[in-house]
Protein backbone atom coordinates (compact mmCIF):
# COMPACT_ATOMS: atom_id res chain seq x y z
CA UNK A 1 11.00 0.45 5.17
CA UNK A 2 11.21 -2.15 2.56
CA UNK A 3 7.67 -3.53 3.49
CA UNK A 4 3.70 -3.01 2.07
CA UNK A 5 2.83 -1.26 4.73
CA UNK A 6 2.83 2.35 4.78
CA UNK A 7 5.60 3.66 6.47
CA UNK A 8 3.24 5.43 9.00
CA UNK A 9 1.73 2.45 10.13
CA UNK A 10 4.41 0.77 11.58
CA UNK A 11 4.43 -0.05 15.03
CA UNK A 12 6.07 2.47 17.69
CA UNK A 13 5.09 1.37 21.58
CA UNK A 14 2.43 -0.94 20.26
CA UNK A 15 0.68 1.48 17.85
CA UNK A 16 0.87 3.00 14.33
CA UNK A 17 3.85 5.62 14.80
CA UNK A 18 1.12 8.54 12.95
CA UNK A 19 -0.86 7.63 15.98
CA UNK A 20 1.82 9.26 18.05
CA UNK A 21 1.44 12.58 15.91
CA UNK A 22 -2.49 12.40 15.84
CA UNK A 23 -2.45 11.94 19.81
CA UNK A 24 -1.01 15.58 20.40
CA UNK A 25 -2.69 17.19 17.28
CA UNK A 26 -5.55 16.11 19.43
CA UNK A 27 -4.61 17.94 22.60
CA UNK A 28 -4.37 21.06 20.50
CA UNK A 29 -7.76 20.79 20.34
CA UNK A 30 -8.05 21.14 16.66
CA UNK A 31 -11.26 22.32 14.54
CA UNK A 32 -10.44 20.06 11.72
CA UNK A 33 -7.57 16.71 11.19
CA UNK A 34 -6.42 16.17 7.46
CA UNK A 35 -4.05 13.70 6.51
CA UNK A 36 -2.63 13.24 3.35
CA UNK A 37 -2.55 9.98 2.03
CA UNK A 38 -0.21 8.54 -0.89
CA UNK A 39 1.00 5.22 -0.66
CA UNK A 40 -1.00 2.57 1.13
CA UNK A 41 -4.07 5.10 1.38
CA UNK A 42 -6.93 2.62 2.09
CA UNK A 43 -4.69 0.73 5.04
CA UNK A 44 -4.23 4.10 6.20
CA UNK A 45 -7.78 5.28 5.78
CA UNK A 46 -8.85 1.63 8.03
CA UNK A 47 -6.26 2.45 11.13
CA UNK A 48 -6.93 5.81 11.45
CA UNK A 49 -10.87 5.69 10.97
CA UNK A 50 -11.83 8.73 13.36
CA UNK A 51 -14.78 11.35 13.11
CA UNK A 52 -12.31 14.11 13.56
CA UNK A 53 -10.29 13.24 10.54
CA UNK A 54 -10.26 14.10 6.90
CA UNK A 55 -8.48 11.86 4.85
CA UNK A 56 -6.90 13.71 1.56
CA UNK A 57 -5.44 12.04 -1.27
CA UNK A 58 -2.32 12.90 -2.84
CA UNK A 59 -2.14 11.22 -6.55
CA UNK A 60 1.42 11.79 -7.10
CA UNK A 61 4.14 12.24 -4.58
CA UNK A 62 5.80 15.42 -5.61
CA UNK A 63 6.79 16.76 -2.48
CA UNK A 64 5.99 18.49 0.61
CA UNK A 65 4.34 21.46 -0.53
CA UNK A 66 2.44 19.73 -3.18
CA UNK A 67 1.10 17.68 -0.41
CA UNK A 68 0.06 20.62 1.18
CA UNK A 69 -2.08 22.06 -1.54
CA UNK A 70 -4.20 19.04 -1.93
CA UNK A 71 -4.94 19.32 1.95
CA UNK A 72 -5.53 23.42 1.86
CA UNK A 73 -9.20 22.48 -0.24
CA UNK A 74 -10.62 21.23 3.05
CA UNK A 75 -9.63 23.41 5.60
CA UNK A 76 -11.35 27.17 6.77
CA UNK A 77 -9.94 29.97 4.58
CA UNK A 78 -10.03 32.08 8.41
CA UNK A 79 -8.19 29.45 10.05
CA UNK A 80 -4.67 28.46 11.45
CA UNK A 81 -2.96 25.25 9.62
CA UNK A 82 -0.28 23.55 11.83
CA UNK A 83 2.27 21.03 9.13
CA UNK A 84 3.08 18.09 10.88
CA UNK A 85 4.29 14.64 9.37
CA UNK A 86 3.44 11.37 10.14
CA UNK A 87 6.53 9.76 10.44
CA UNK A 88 8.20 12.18 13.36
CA UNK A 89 6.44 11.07 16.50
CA UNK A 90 8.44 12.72 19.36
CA UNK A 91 6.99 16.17 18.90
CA UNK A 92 5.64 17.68 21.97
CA UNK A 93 2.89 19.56 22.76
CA UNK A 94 4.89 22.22 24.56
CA UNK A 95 6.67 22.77 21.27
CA UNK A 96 3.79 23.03 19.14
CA UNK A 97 1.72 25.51 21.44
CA UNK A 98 5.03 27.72 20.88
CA UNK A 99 5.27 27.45 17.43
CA UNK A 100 1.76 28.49 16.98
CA UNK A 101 1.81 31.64 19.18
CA UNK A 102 5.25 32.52 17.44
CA UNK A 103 3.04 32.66 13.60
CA UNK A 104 0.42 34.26 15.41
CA UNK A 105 -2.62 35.98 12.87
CA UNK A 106 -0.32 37.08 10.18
CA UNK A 107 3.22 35.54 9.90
CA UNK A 108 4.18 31.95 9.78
CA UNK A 109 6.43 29.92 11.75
CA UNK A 110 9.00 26.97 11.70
CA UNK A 111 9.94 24.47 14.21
CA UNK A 112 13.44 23.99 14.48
CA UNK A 113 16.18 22.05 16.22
CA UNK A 114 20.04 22.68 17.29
CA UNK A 115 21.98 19.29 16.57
CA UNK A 116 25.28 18.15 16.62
CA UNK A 117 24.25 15.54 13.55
CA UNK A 118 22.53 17.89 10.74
CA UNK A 119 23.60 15.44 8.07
CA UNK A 120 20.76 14.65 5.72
CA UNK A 121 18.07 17.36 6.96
CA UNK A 122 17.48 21.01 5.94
CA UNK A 123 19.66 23.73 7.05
CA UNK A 124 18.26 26.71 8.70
CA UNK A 125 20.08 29.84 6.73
CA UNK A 126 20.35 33.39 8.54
CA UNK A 127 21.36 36.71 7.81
CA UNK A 128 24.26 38.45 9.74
CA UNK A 129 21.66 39.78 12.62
CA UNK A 130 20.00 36.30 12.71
CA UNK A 131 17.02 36.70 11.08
CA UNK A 132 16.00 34.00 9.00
CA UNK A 133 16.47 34.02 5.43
CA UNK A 134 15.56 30.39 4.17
CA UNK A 135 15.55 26.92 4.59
CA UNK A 136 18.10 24.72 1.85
CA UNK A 137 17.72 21.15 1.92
CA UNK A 138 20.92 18.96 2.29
CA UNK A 139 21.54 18.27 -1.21
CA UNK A 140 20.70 21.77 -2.57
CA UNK A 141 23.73 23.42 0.37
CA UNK A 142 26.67 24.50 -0.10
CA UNK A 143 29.70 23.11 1.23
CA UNK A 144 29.59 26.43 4.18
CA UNK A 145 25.62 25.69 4.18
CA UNK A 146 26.16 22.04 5.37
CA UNK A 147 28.78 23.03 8.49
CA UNK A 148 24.90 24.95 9.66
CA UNK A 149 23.83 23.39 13.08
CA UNK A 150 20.31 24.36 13.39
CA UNK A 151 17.84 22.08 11.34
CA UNK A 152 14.47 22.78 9.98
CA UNK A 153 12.30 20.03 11.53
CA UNK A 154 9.79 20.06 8.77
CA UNK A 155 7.04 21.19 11.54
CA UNK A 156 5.65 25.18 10.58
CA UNK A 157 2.79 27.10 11.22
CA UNK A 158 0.83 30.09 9.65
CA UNK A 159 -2.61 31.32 8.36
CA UNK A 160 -4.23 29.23 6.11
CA UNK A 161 -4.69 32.09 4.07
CA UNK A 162 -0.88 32.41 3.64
CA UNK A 163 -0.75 29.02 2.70
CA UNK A 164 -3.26 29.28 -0.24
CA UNK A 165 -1.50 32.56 -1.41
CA UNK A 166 1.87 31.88 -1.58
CA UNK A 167 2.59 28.04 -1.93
CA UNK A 168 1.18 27.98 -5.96
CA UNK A 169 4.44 30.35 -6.48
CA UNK A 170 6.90 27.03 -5.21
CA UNK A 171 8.77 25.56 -8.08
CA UNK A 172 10.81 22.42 -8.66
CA UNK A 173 13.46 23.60 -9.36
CA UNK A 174 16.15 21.11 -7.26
CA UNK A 175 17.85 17.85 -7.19
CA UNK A 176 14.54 16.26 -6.62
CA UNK A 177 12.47 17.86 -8.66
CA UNK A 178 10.03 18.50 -5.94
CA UNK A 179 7.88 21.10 -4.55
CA UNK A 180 9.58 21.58 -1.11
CA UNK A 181 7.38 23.48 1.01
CA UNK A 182 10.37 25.11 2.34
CA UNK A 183 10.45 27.05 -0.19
CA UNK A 184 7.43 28.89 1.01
CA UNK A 185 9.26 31.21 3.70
CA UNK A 186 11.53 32.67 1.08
CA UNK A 187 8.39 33.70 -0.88
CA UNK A 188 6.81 34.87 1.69
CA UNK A 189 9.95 37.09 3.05
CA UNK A 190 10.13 38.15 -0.39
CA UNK A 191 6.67 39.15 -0.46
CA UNK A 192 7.09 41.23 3.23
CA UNK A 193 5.61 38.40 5.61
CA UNK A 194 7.57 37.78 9.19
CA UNK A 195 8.43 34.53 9.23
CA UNK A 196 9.36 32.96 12.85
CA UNK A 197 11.38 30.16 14.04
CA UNK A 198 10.68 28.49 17.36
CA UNK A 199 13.33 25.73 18.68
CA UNK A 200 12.13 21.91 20.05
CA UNK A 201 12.39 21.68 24.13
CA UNK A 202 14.21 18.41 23.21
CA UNK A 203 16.27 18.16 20.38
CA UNK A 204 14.67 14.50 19.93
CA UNK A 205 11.41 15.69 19.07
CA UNK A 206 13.34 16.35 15.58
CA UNK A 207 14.06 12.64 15.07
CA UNK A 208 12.27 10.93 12.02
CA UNK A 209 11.77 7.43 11.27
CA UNK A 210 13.20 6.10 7.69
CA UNK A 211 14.07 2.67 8.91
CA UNK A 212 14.17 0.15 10.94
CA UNK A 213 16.94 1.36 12.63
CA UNK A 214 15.32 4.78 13.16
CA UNK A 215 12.04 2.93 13.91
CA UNK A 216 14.27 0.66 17.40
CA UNK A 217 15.90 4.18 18.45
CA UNK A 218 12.70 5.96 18.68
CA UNK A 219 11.01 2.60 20.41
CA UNK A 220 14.13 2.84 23.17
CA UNK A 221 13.38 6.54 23.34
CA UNK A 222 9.31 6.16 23.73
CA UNK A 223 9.87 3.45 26.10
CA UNK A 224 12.22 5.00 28.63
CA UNK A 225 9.78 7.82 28.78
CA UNK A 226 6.76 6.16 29.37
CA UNK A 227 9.06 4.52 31.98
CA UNK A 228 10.25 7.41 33.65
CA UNK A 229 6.07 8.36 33.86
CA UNK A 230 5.82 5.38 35.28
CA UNK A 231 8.67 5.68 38.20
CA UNK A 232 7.77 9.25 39.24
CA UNK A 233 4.61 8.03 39.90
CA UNK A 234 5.88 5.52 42.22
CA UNK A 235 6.47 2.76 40.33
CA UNK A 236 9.82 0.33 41.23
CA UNK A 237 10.88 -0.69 37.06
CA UNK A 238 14.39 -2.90 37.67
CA UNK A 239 15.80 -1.59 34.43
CA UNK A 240 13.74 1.23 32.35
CA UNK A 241 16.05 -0.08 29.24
CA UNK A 242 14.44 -3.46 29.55
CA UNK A 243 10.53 -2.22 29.92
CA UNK A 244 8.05 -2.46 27.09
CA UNK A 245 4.89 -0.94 27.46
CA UNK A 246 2.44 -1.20 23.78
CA UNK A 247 -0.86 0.44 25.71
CA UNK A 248 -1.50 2.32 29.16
CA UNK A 249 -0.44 0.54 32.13
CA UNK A 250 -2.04 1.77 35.48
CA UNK A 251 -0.12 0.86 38.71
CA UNK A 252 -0.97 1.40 42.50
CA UNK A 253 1.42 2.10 45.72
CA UNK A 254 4.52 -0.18 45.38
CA UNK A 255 4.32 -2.24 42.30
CA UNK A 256 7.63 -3.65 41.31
CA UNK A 257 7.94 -4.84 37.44
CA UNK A 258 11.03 -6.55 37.05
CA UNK A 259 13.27 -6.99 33.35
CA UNK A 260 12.08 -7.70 29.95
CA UNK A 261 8.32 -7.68 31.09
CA UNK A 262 5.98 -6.78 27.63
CA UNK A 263 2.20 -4.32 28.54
CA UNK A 264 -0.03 -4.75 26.19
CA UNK A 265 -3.31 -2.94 25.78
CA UNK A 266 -4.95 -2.04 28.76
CA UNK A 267 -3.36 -3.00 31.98
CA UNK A 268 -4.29 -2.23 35.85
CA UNK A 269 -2.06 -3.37 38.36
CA UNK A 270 -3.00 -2.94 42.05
CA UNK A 271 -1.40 -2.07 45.32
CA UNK A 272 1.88 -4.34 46.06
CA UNK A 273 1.50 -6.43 42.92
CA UNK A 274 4.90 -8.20 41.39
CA UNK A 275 5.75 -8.67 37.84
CA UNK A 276 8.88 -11.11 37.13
CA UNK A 277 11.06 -11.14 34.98
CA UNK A 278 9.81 -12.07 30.76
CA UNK A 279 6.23 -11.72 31.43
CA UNK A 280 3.55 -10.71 28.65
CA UNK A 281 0.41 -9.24 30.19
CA UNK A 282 -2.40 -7.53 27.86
CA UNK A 283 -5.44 -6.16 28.97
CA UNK A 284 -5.57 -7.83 32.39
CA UNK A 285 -6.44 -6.50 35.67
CA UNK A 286 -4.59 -8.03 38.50
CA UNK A 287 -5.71 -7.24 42.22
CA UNK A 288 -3.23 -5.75 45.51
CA UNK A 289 -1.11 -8.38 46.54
CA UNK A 290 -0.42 -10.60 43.39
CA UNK A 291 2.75 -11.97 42.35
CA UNK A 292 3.26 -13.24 38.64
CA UNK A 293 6.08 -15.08 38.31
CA UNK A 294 8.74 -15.06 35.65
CA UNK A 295 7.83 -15.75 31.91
CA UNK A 296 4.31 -15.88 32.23
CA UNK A 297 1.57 -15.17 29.34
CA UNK A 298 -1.83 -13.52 30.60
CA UNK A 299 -4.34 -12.35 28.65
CA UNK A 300 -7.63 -10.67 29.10
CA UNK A 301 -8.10 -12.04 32.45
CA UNK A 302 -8.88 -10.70 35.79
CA UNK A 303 -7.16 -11.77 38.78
CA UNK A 304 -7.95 -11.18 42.34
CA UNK A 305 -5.90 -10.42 45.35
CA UNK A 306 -2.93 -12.10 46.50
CA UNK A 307 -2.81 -14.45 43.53
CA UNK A 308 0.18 -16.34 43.22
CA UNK A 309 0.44 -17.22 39.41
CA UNK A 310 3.75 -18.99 37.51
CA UNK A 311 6.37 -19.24 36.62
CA UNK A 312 5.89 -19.82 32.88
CA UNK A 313 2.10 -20.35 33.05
CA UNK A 314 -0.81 -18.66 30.39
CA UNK A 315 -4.18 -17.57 30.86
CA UNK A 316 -5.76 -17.42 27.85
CA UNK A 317 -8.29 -14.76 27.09
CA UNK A 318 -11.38 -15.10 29.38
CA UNK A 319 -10.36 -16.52 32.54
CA UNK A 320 -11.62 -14.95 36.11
CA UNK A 321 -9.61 -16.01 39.23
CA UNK A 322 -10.82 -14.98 42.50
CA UNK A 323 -8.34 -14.23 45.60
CA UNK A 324 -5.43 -16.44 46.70
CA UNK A 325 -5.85 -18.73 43.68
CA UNK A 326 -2.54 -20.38 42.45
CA UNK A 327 -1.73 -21.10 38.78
CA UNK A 328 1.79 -22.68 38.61
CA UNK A 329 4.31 -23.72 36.70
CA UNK A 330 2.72 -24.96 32.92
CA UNK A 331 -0.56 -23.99 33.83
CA UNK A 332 -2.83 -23.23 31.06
CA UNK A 333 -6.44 -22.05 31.73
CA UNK A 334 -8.79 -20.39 28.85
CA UNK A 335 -12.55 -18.91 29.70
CA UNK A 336 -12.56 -20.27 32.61
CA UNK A 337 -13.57 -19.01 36.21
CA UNK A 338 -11.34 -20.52 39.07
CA UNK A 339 -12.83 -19.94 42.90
CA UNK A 340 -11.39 -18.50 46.00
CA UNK A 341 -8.24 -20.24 47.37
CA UNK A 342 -8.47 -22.69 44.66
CA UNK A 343 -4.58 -24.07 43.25
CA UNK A 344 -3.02 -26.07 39.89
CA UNK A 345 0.45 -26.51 41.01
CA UNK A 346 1.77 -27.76 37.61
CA UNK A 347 1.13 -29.43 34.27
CA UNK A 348 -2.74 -28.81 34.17
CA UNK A 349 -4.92 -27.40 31.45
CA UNK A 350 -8.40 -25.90 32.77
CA UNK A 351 -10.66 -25.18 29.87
CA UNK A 352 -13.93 -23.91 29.42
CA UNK A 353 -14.66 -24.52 33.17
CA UNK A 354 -16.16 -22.92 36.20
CA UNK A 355 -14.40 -24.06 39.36
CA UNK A 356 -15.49 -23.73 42.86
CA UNK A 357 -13.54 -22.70 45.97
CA UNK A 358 -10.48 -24.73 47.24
CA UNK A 359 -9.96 -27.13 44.24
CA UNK A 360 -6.80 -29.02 43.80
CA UNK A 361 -5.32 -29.99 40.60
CA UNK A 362 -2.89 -32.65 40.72
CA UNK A 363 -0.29 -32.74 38.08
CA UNK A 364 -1.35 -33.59 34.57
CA UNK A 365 -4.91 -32.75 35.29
CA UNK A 366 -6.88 -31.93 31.95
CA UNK A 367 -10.47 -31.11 30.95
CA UNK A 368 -11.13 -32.40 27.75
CA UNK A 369 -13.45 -29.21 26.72
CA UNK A 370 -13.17 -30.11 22.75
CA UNK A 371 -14.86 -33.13 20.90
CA UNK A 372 -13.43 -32.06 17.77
CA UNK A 373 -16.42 -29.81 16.54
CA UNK A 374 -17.77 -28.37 19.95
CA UNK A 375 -16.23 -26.90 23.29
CA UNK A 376 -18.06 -28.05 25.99
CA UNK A 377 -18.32 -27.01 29.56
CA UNK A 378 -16.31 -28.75 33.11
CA UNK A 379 -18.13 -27.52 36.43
CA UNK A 380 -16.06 -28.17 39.22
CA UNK A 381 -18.12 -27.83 42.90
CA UNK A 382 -16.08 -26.05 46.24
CA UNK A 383 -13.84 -28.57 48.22
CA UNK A 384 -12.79 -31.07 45.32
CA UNK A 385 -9.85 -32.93 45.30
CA UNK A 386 -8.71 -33.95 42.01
CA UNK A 387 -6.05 -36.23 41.51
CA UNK A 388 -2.77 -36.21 39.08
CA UNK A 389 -3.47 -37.52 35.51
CA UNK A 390 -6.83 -36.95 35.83
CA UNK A 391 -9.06 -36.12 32.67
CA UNK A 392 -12.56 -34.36 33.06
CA UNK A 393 -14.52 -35.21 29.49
CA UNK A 394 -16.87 -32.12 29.50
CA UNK A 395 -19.74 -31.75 29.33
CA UNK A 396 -19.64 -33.24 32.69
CA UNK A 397 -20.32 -31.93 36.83
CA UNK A 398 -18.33 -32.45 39.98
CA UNK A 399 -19.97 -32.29 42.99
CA UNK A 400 -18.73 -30.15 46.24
CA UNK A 401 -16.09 -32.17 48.52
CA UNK A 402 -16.23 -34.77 46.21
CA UNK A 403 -12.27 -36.90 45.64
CA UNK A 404 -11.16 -38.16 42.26
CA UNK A 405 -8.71 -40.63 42.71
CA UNK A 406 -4.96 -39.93 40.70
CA UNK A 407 -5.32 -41.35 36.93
CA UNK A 408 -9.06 -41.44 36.81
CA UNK A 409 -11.21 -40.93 33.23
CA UNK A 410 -14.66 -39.09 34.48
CA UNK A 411 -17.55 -38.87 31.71
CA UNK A 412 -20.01 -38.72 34.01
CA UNK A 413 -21.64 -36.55 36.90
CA UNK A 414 -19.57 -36.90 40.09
CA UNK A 415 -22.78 -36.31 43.49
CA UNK A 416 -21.24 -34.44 46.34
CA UNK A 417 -18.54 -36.04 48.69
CA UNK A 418 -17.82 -39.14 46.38
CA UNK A 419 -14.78 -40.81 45.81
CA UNK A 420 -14.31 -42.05 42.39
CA UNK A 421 -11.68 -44.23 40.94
CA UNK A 422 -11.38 -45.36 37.60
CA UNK A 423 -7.86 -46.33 36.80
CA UNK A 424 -7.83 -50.06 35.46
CA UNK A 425 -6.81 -53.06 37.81
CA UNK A 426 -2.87 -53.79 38.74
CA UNK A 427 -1.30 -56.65 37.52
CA UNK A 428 1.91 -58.49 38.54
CA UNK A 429 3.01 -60.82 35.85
CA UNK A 430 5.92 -62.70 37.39
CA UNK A 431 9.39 -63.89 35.47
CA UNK A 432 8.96 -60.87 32.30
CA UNK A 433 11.89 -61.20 30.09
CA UNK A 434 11.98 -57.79 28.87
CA UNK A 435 12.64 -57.58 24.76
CA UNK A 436 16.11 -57.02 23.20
CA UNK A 437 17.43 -55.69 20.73
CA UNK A 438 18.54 -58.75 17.90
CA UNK A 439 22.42 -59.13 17.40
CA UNK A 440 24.14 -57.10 14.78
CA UNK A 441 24.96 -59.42 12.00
């Protein structure tokens, strides 16, 4: 991956791509979690903090099976160990369950998958009545061995007590000079142990991530899925190649999400609500009813019913709008609670307030929440009117149905249904010669 992060801990659909793995270990319903851990261990030890995992370390990286061994320590002699690897997230949980009722008490069992592209992984080797015989990797096979369409996904199952018995009998004897855990199964036919195959339900549960490249197909893949969840559910997505989604996303009856629009964290969308085109939402709730306008940024914000918001505004983390509020075009509004029916057409910034019912922004209105070392609070009463290029120096209070007249500085407590106007006198100064520019010489 060319990078200092681990290789499992880049992103895939907003989280570390081992998450993906751990997610349907989990569903398994596993006694015990151990990952092995070689380069990056400690980043990977912070991410994947969880009660239900063992973290193992691997000193050297001498292969697959030698990974194994330093995991087999911490598991139950009695029990069932299921291989999987951090870095192939599209395995499914229908393929596991499989897999693991193929091994069953006393054989083991290897995932496998039937591709038209077997360059570069290991070739599953039969004998003339099908049976399996052994795994080679790619650069051990023979030129007849490589033309072999069915690929060993890495993924096996068996009895821990298999495991333990057989694997200190894997050499390194290979172009790698690594102890494959492939190997295993050829020991353990030798020895007179069944060992099973079981094929993927979809052949893309084989795919691995190497790259960056890999990492972007798997991302399109993950994506159109969680799409597809999405649309049988009843969701209208314009085009499921143009939908991100880097959390959950929960939708009610007739959402529509148009192109290009980014989820992130945890989202709730409710009955009738309209996402436009190049929006960024994470961990918002927006009510039945509300349209969000193209290329809009919201974050950790709740928004009420029939909210009109955009296009290209932001709601920085903290804000609270009630029903039928309007945030328009360059809007910006941080921790800050905006009342019932209230609107900011365009070119405002609401900071650190808490605004009343029906409020108007003009244009260009600004609270001036920040006197360089402290943020300090705007309260806005029900019924203002605020003019355009109007700035609120907080701390300061605005009565109910009070007017502030366009272009007006206010540092000090507005009373209830006052007009105030503080922009400076007009003057006419007759006959101005306006400055020009001196001759060129």
């Amino acid at each position: 991956m060319k990078s200092d992060k681990p290789k499992v801990l880049h992103q895939l659909a907003g989280r570390p791509m081992i998450s993906h793995v751990l997610d349907t270990a989990r569903k398994l319903e596993p006694a015990r979690i151990a990952v092995v851990c070689g380069f990056g261990e400690e980043q990977i030890r912070s991410a994947l903090q969880a009660d239900d995992i063992v973290f193992v370390r691997q000193e050297e990286q001498l292969g697959t099976g030698h990974a194994v061994m330093q995991a087999l320590p911490v598991l139950d002699p009695a029990a069932t160990v299921l291989v999987l690897y951090g870095d192939t997230p599209l395995i499914s949980e229908d393929s596991l369950r499989r897999l693991i009722a193929a091994a069953g008490s006393d054989s083991l069992a290897v995932l496998t998958a039937v591709t038209d592209r077997p360059a570069g992984l290991g070739r599953i080797v039969r004998d003339d009545r099908g049976s399996f015989l052994r795994i080679v990797e790619e650069k051990d096979a023979t030129e007849e061995e490589k033309k072999i369409r069915e690929i060993n996904t890495g993924v096996c199952c068996g009895p821990v007590s298999l495991f333990r018995d057989h694997l200190g009998a894997v050499g390194n004897d290979n172009a790698q000079k690594e102890y494959y855990l492939v190997d295993l199964f050829a020991i353990a036919l030798n020895k007179g142990i069944h060992v099973a195959t079981c094929e993927v339900s979809d052949e893309r549960e084989k795919l691995g991530i190497n790259d960056h490249a890999q990492q972007a197909l798997l991302e399109r893949i993950v994506q159109e899925r969680q799409a597809e969840a999405l649309m049988a559910q009843g969701v209208t997505i314009i085009d499921p190649r143009r939908f991100d989604l880097r959390g959950s996303l929960t939708c009610g009856k007739d959402v529509v999400i148009d192109i290009n629009v980014v989820f992130e964290g945890n989202v709730k969308l409710g009955d009738n609500v309209r996402i436009g085109a190049g929006c960024v939402i994470s961990n918002c709730e927006i009510a039945a009813g509300s349209v969000i306008s193209p290329y809009s940024v919201l974050e950790s914000s709740t928004m009420g019913r029939e909210n009109t918001l955009g296009p290209f505004c932001h709601l920085r983390p903290g804000c609270s709008l009630a029903d039928r509020v309007h945030v328009g075009n360059f809007v910006e509004a941080k921790k800050s609670s905006l009342g019932e029916g209230t609107k900011a057409g365009h070119l405002t910034y609401i900071g650190d307030s808490e605004v009343g019912a029906n409020v108007n922004f003009g244009a260009g209105t600004i609270t001036c929440n920040y006197d360089g070392a402290n943020k300090h609070r705007t309260v806005i009463g029900n019924d203002v009117f605020i003019g355009s290029d109007t700035q609120l120096v907080a701390p300061v209070e605005i009565g109910n149905g009070s007017t502030l007249g366009a272009g007006s500085t206010i540092t000090k407590k507005v009373g209830e249904n006052e007009l105030v106007i503080t922009r400076v006198p007009q003057r006419h100064i007759k006959g101005w010669n306006r400055p020009k520019k001196a001759s060129d010489r």
